[in-house]
C-alpha atoms as a PDB file:
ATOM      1  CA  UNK A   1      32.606  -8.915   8.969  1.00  0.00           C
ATOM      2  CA  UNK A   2      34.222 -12.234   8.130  1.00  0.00           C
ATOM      3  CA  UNK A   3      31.826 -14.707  10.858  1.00  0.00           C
ATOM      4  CA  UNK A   4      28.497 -15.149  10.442  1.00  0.00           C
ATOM      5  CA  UNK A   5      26.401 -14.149  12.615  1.00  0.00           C
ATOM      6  CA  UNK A   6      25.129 -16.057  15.337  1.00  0.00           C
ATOM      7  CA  UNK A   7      22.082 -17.368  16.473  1.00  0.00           C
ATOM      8  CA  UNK A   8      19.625 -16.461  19.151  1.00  0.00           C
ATOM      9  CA  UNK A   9      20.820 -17.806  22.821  1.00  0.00           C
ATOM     10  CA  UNK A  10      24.371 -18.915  20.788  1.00  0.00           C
ATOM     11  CA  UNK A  11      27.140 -19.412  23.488  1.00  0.00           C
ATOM     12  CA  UNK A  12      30.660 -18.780  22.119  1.00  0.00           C
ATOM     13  CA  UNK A  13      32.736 -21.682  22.128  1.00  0.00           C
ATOM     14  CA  UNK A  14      35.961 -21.735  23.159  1.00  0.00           C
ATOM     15  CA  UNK A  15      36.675 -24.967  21.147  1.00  0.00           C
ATOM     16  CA  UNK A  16      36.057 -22.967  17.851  1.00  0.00           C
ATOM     17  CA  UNK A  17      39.149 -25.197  15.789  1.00  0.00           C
ATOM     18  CA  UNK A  18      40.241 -23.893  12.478  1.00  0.00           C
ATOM     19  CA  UNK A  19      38.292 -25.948  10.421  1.00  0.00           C
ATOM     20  CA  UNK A  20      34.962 -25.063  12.509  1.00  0.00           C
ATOM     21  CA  UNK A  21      35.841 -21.561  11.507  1.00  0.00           C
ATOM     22  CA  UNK A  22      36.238 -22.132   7.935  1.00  0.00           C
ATOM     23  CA  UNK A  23      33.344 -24.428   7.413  1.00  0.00           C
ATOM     24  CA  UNK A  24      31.244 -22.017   8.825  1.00  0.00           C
ATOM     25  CA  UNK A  25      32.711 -19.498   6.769  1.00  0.00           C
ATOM     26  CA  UNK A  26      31.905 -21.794   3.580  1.00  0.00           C
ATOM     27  CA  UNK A  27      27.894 -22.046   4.659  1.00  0.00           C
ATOM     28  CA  UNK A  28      27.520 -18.626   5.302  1.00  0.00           C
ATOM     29  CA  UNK A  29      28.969 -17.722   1.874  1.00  0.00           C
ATOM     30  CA  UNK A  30      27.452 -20.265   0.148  1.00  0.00           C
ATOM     31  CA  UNK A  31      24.023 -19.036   1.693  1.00  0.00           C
ATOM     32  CA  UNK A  32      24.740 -15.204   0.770  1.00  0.00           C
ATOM     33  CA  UNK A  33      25.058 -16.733  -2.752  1.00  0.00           C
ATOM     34  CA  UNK A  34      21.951 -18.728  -2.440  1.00  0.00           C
ATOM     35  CA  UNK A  35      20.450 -15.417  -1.335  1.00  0.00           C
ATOM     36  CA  UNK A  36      21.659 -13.405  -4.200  1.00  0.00           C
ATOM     37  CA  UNK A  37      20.305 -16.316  -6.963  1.00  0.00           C
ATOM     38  CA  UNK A  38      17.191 -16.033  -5.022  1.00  0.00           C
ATOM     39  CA  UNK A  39      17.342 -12.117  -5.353  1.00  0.00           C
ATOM     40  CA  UNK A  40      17.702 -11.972  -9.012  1.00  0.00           C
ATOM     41  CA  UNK A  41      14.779 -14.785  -9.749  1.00  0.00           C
ATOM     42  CA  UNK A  42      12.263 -12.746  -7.726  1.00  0.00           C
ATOM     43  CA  UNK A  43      13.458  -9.631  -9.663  1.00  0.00           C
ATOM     44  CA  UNK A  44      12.938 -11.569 -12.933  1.00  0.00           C
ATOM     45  CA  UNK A  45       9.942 -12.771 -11.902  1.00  0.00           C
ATOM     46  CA  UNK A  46       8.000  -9.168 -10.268  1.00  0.00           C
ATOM     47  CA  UNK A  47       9.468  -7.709 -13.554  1.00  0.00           C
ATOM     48  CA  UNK A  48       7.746 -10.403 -16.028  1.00  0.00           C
ATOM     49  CA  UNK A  49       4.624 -10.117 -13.742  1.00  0.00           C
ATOM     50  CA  UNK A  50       4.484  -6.469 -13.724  1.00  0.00           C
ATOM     51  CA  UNK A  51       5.003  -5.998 -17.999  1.00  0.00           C
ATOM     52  CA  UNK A  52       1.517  -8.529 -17.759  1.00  0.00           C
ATOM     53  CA  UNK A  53       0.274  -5.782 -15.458  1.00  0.00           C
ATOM     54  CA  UNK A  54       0.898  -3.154 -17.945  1.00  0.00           C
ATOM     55  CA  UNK A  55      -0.452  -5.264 -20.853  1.00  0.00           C
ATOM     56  CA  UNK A  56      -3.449  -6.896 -19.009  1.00  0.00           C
ATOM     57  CA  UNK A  57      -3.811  -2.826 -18.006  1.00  0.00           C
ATOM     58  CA  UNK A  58      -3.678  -2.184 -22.007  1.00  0.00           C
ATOM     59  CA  UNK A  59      -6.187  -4.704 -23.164  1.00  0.00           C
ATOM     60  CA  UNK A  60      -8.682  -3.602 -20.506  1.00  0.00           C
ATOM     61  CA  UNK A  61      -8.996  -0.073 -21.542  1.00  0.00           C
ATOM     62  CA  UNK A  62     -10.302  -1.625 -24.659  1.00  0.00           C
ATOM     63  CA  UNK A  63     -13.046  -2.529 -22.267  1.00  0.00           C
ATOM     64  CA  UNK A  64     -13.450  -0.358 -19.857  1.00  0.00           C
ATOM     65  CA  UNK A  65     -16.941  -0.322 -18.832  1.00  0.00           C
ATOM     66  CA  UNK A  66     -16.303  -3.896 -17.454  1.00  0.00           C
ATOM     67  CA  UNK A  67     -14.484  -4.927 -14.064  1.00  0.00           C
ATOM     68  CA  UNK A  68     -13.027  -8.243 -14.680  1.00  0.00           C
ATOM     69  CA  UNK A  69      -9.806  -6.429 -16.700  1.00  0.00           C
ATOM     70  CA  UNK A  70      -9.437  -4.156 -13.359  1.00  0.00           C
ATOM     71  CA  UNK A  71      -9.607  -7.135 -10.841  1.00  0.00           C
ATOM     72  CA  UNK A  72      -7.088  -9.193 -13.048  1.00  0.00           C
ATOM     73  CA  UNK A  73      -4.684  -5.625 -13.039  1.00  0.00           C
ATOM     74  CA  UNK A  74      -5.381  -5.449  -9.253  1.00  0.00           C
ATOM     75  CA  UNK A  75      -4.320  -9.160  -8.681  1.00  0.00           C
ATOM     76  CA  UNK A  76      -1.142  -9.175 -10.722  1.00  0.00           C
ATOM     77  CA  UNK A  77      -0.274  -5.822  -9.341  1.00  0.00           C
ATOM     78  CA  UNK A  78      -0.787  -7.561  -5.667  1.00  0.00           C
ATOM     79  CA  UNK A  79       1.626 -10.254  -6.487  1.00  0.00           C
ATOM     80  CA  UNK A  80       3.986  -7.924  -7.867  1.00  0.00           C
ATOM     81  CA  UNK A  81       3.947  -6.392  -4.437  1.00  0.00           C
ATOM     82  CA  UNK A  82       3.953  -9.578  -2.739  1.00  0.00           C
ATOM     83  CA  UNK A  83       7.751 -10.328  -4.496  1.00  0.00           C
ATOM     84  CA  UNK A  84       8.917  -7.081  -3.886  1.00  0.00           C
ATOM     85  CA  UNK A  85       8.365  -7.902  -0.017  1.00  0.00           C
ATOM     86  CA  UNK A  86      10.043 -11.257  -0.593  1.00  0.00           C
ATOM     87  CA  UNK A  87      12.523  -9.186  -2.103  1.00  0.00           C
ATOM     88  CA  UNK A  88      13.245  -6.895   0.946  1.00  0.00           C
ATOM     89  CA  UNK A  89      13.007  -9.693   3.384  1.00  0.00           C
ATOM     90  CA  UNK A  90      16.065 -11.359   1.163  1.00  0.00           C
ATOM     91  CA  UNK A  91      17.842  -8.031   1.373  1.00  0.00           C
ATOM     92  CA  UNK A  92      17.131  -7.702   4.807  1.00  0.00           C
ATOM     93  CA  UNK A  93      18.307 -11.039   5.633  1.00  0.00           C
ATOM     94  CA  UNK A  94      21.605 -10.497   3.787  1.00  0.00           C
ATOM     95  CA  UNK A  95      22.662  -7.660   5.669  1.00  0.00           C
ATOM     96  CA  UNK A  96      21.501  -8.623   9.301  1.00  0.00           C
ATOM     97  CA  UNK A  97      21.502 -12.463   9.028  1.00  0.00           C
ATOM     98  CA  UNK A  98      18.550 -12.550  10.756  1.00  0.00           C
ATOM     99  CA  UNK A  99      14.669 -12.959   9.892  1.00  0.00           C
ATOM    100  CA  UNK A 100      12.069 -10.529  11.023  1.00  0.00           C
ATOM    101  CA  UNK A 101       8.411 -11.126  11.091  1.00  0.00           C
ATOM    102  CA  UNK A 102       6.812  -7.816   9.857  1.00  0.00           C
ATOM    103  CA  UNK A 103       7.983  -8.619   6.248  1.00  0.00           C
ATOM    104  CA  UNK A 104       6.357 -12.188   6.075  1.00  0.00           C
ATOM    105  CA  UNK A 105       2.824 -10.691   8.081  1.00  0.00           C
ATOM    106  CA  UNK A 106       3.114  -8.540   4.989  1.00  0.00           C
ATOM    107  CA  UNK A 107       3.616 -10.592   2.645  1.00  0.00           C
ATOM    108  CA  UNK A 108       0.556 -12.804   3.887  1.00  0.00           C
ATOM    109  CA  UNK A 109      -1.597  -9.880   4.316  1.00  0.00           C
ATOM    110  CA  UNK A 110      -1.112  -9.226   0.624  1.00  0.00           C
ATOM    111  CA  UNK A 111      -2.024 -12.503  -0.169  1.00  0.00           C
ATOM    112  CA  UNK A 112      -5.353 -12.439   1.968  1.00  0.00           C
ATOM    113  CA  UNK A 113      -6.364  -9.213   0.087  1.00  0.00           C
ATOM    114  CA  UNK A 114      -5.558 -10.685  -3.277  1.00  0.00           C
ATOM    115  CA  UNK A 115      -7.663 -13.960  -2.638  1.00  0.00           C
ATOM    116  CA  UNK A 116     -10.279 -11.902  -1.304  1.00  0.00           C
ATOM    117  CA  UNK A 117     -10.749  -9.923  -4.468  1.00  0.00           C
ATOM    118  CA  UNK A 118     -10.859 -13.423  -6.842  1.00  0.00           C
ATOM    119  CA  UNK A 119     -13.371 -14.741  -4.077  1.00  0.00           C
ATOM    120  CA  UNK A 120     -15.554 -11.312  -4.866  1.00  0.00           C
ATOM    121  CA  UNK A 121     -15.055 -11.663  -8.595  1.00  0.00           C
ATOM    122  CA  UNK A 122     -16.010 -15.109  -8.451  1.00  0.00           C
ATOM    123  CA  UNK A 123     -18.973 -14.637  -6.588  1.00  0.00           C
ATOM    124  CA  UNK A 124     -20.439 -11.261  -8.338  1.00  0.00           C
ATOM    125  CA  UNK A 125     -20.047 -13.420 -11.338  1.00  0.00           C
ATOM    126  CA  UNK A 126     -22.367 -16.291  -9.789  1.00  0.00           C
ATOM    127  CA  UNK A 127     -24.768 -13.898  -7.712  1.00  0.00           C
ATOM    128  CA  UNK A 128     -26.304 -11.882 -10.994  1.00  0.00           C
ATOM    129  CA  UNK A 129     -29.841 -12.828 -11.232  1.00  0.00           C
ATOM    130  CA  UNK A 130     -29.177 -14.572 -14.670  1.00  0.00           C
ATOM    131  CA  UNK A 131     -26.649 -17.032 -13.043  1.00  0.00           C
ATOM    132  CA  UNK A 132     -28.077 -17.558  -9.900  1.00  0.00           C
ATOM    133  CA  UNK A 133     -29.108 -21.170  -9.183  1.00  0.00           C
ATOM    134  CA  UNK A 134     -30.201 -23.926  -6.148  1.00  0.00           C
ATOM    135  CA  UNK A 135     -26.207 -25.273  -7.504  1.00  0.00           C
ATOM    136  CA  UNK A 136     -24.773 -22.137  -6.982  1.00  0.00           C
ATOM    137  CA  UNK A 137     -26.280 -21.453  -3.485  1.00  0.00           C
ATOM    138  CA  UNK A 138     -23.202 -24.067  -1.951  1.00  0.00           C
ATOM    139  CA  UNK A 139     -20.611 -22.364  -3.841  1.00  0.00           C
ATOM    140  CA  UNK A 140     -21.994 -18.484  -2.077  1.00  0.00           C
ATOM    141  CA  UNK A 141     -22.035 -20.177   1.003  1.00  0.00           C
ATOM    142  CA  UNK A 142     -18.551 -21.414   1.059  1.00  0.00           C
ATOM    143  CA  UNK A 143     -17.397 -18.388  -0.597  1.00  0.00           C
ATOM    144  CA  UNK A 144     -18.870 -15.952   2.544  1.00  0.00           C
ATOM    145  CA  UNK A 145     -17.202 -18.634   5.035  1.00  0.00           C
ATOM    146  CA  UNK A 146     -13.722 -18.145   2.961  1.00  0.00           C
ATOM    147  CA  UNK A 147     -14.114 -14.392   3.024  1.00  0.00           C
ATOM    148  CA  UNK A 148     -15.258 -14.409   6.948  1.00  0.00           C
ATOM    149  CA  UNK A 149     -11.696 -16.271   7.817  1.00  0.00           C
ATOM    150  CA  UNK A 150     -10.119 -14.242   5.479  1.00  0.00           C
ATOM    151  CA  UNK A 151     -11.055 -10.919   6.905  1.00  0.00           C
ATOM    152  CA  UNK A 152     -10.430 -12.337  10.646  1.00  0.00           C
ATOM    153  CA  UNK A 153      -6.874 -12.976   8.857  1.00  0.00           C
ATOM    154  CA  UNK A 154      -6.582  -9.517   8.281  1.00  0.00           C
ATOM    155  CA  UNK A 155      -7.616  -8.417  11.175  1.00  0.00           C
ATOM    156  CA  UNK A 156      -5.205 -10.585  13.093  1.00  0.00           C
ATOM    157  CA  UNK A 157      -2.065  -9.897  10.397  1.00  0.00           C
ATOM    158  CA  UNK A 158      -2.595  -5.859  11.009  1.00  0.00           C
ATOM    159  CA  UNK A 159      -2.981  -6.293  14.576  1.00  0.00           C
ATOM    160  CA  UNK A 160       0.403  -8.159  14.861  1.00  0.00           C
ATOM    161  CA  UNK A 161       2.101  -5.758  12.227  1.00  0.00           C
ATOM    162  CA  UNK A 162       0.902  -2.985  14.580  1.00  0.00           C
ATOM    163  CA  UNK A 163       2.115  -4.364  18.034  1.00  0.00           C
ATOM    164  CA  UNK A 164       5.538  -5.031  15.982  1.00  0.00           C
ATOM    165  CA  UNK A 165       5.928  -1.852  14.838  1.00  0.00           C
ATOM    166  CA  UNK A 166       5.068  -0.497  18.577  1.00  0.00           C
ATOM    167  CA  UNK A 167       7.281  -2.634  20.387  1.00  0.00           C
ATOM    168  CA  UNK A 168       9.957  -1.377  18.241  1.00  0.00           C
ATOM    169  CA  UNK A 169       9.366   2.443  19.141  1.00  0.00           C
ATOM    170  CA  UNK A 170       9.147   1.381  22.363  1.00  0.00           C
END
């Protein structure tokens, strides 16, 4: 499979010259390469994020009565799956040339999930009776409006991932 593939709604030209051919034949190898960079820094990176996992995961069973160690674990382990995604939808775009959606609605739902549990940290931190204060009442407030959006995010994000996944069985 020496072209590229085309685009959506791409005609084939008949004009296709020579040096058409092999300049497209230069960008689309050029952006495999790009790809395959792009590949190996998001392995790096999930790998370098994970080891913290493991030794954020060490130092908290030091401590484990306490839940801030398990919501730090939780969010690094979220991000780690959040470049793994990337990761597939690189792959995935290698081999087909094309983008799909589902990986990216993933992706974002991740993210949504992983703010949501700093927002609840955050704010279980500020809502204990020792903390609480007429400063801190703003902060709560904004915090519950972040989390409503956030949760109509999710709501939305698994709704699309669903019909996605239907319309493909379909």
């Amino acid at each position: 499979m020496d072209e590229p593939p085309r685009g959506i709604g791409h005609q084939p030209d008949t004009d296709d010259t020579p040096l058409l051919r092999s300049a497209s034949t230069v960008f689309h190898r050029t952006e495999q390469a790009i790809y395959v960079v792009l590949g190996v820094l998001l392995t790096v990176t999930a790998l370098i994020a994970l080891a913290g996992a493991g030794k954020l995961l060490w130092e908290g069973m030091a401590d484990w009565t306490g839940t801030d160690a398990v919501f730090e674990i939780m969010d690094r382990l979220l991000f780690v799956l959040m470049l793994i995604e990337i990761l597939y939808t690189v792959r995935a775009s290698m081999r087909t040339g094309a983008l799909s959606a589902e990986p990216f609605l993933v992706v974002a739902l991740i993210a949504c999930i992983r703010r949501i549990l700093v927002i609840s940290l955050e704010i279980s931190k500020v809502t204990k009776p020792e903390n609480w204060s007429s400063e801190s009442a703003p902060l709560f407030n904004a915090a519950m409006t972040e989390l409503g959006v956030l949760g109509g995010l999710v709501a939305v994000m698994v709704g699309a991932i669903f019909f996605i996944r239907r319309m493909r069985i379909a």
